[in-house]
Protein backbone atom coordinates (compact mmCIF):
# COMPACT_ATOMS: atom_id res chain seq x y z
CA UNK A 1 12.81 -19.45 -11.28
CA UNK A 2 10.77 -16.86 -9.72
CA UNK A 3 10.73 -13.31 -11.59
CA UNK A 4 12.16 -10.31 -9.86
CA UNK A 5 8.93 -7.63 -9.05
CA UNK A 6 10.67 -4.79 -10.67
CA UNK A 7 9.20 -1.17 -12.30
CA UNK A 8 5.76 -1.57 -10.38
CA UNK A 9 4.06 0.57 -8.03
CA UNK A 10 3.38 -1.10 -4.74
CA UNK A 11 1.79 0.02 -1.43
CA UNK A 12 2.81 -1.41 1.68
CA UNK A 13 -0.03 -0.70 4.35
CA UNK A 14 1.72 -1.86 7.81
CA UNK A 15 1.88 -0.18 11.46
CA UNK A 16 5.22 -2.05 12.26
CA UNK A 17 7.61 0.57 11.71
CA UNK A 18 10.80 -1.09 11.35
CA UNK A 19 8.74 -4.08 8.86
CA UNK A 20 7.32 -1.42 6.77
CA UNK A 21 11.01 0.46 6.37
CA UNK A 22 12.22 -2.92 5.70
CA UNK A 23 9.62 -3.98 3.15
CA UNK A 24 10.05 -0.30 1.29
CA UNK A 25 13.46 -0.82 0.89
CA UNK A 26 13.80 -3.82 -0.39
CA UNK A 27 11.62 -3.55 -3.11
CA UNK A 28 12.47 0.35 -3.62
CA UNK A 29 15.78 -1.36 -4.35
CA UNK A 30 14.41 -2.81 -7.41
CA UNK A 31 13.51 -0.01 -8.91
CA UNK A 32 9.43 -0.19 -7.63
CA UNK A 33 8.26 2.94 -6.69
CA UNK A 34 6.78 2.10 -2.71
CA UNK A 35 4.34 3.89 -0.88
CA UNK A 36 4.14 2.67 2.53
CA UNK A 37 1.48 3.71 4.96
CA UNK A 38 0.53 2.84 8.34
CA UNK A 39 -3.45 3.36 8.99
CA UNK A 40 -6.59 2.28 6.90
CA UNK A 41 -7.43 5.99 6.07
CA UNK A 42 -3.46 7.05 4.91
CA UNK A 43 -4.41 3.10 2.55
CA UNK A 44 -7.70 5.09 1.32
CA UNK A 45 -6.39 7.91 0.56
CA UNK A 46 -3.43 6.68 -1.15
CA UNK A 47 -5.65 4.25 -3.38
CA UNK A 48 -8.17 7.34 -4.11
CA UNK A 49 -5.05 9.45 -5.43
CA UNK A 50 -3.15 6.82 -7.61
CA UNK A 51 -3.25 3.47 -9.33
CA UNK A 52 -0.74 0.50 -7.97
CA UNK A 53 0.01 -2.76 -9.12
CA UNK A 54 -0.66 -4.37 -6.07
CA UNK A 55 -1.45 -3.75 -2.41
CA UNK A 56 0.24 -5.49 0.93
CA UNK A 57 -1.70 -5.28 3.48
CA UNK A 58 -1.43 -6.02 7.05
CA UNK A 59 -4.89 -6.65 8.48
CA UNK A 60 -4.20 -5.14 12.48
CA UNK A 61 -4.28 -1.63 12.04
CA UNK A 62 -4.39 1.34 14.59
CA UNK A 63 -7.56 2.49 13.18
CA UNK A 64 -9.22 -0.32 12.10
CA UNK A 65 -8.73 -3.93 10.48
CA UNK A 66 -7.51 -4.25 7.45
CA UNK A 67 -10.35 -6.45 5.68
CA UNK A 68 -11.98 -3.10 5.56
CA UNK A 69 -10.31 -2.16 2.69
CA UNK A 70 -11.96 -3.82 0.66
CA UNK A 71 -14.89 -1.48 1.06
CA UNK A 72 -13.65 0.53 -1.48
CA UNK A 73 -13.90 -2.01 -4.57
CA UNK A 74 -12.07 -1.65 -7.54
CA UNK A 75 -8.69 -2.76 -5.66
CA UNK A 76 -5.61 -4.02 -7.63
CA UNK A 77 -4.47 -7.41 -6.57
CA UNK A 78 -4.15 -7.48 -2.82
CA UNK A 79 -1.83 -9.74 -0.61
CA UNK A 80 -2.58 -9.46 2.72
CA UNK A 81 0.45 -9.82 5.12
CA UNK A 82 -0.55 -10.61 8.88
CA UNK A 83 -0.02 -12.50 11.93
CA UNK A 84 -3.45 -14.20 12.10
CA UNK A 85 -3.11 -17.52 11.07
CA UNK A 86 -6.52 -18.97 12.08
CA UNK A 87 -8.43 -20.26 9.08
CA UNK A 88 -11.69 -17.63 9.44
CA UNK A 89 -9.16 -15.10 8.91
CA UNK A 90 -7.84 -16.52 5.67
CA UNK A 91 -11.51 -17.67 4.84
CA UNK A 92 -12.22 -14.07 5.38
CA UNK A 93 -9.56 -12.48 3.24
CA UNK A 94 -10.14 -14.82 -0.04
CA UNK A 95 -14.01 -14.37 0.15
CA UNK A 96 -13.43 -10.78 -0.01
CA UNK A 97 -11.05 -10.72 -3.48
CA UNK A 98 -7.56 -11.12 -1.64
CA UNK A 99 -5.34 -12.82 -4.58
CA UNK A 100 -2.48 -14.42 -1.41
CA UNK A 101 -2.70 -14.69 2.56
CA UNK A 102 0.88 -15.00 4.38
CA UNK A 103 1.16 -15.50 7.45
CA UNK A 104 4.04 -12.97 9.26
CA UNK A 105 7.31 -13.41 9.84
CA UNK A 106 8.19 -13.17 6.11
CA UNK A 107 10.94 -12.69 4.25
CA UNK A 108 11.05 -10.16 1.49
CA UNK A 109 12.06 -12.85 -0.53
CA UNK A 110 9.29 -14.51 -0.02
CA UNK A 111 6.61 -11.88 -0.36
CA UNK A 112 8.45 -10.73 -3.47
CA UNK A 113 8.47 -14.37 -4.71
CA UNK A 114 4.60 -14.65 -4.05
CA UNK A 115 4.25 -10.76 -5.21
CA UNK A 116 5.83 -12.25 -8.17
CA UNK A 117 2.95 -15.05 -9.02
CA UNK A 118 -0.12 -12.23 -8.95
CA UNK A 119 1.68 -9.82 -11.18
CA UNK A 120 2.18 -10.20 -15.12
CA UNK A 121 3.12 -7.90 -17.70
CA UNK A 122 0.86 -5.57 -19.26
CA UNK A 123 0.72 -7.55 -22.43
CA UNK A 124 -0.24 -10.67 -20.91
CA UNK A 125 -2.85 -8.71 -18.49
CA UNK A 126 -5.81 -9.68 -20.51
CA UNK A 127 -7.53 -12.98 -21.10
CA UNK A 128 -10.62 -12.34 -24.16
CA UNK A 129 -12.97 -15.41 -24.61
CA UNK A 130 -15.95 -15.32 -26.43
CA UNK A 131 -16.76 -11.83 -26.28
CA UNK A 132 -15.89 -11.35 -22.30
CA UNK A 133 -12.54 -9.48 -21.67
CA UNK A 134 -11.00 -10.20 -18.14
CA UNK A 135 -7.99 -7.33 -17.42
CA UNK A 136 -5.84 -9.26 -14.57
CA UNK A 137 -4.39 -5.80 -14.01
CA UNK A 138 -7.04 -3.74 -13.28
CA UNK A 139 -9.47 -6.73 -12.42
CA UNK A 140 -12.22 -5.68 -14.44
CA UNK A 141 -14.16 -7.68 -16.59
CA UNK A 142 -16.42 -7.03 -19.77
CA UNK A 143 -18.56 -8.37 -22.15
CA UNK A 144 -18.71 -6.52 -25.63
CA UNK A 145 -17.47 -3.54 -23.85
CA UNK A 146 -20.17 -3.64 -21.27
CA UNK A 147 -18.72 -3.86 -17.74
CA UNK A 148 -19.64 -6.74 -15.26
CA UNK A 149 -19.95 -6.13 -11.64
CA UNK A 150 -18.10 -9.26 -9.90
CA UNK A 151 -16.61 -9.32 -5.84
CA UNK A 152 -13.15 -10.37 -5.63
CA UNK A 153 -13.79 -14.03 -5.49
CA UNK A 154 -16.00 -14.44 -8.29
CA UNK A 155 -13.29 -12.48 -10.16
CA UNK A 156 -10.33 -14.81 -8.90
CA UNK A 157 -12.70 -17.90 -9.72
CA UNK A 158 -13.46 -16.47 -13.41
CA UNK A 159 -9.87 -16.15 -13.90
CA UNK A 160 -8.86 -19.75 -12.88
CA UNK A 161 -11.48 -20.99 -14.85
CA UNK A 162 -10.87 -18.94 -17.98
CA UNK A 163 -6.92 -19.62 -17.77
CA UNK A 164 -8.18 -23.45 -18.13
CA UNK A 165 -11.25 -23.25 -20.23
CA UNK A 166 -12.53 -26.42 -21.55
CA UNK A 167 -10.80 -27.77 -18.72
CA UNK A 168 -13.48 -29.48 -15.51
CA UNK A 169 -12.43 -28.60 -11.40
CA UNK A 170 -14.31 -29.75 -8.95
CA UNK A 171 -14.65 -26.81 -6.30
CA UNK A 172 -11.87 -28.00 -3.82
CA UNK A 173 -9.42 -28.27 -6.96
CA UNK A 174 -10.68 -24.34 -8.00
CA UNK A 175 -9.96 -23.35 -4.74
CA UNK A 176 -6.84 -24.49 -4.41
CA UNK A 177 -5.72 -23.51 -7.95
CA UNK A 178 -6.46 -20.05 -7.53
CA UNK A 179 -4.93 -19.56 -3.64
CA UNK A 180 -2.39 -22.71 -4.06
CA UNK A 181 -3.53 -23.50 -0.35
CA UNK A 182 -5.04 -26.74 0.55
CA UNK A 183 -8.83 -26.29 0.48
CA UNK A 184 -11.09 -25.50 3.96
CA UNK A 185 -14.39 -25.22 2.52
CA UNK A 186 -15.57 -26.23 -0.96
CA UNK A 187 -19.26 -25.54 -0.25
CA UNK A 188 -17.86 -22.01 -0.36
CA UNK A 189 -16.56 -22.01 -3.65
CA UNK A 190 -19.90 -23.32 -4.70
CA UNK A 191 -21.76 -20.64 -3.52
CA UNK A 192 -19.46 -17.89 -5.22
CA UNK A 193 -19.68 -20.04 -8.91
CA UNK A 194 -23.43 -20.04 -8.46
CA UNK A 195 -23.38 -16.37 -7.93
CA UNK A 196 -20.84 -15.84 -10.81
CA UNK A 197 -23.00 -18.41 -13.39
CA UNK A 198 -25.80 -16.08 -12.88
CA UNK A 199 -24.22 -12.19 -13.51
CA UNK A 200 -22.45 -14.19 -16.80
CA UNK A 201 -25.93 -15.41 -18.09
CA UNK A 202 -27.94 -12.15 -17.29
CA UNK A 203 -24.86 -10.28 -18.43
CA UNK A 204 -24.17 -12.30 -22.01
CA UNK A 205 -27.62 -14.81 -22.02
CA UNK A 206 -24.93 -17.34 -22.37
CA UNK A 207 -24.33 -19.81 -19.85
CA UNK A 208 -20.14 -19.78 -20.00
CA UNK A 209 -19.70 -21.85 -17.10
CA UNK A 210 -21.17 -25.24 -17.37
CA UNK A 211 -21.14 -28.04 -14.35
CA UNK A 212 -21.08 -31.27 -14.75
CA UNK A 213 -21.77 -33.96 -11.95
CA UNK A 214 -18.75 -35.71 -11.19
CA UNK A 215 -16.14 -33.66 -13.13
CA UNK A 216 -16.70 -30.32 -11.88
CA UNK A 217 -16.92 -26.92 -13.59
CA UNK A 218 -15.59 -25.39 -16.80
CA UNK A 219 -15.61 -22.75 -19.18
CA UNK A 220 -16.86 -23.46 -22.27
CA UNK A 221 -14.35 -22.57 -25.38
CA UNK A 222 -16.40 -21.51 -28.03
């Protein structure tokens, strides 16, 4: 059974009046505290004044498109909310950190159900292997206290793979395990593990992510 998204901070960034009062309510409801928005710069601003557990985000805005958001970096987990359903969108969104992509009309239910899945308690925020400390929460990552640099892919990749280290994926199987949608492009995913292989080894000098022809990719327990 799916956990009710209570005592979190959320912020609803949608120019459909009557979704957004909709959205705030339900989840205000639940004792969340909402902040609901309706351009990109009211989202900025917002985001540069307070920390939030996780972002909604529509992606048609009157000043802009949503994606650019993710200019700013250091975002908490973002589900973007929209009408575009054509795959370069969702391609889009992913490659750019977005942890879920649903495609409008929703139910509350339903975006509180997949809200749900991307948040976890503050105790269980934190996955520490072999000296590198992911924070789910504030999607930051370190190694020995030393912070690593990663875009929001790499980030959701290095999570999947940590959750199930010593575990092999081939890329369309990590794709689909981090977005639970059916994979589009695996040659994608490669490119983003290369990327990440490379900041872990110049960041640790240990190669955490091994590959392995026919099985796939894994982190290495130590």
């Amino acid at each position: 059974m799916v956990k009710p998204v209570v005592g979190r901070r959320l912020l609803i960034v949608e120019d459909n009046l009557a979704l957004s009062r909709e959205t705030e309510d339900y989840f205000a409801k639940r004792g969340n505290e909402v902040v609901a928005v309706s351009t990109l710069a009211d989202a900025r601003e917002a985001l540069t004044e307070g920390r939030f557990d996780a972002v909604v985000l529509d992606l048609i805005l009157p000043d802009g498109e949503g994606l650019e958001l993710f200019d700013m970096g250091g975002l908490p987990p973002v589900i973007i909310m929209t009408t575009l359903a054509d795959e370069y969108d969702m391609l889009e969104g992913f490659s750019l950190g977005a942890v879920d992509y649903i495609v409008k009309p929703c139910s509350a239910e339903i975006l509180e159900a997949r809200l749900s899945l991307r948040l976890l308690p503050s105790s269980e925020s934190k996955l520490c292997l072999d000296g590198l400390t992911l924070d789910i929460a504030a999607r930051t990552v370190d190694y020995r206290g030393k912070p690593i640099v990663l875009t929001g892919t790499e980030f959701n990749t290095l999570k999947f793979l940590m959750e199930n280290a010593g575990e092999f994926f081939p890329a369309d199987k990590i794709y689909e395990g981090i977005w639970k949608e059916p994979s589009f492009q695996s040659n994608a995913i490669r490119y983003h593990i290369s990327n990440l292989r490379q900041k872990l080894l110049a960041a640790t000098g240990k190669n955490l992510i091994v590959a392995e022809y026919g099985k796939g990719y894994s982190f290495i327990k130590a």
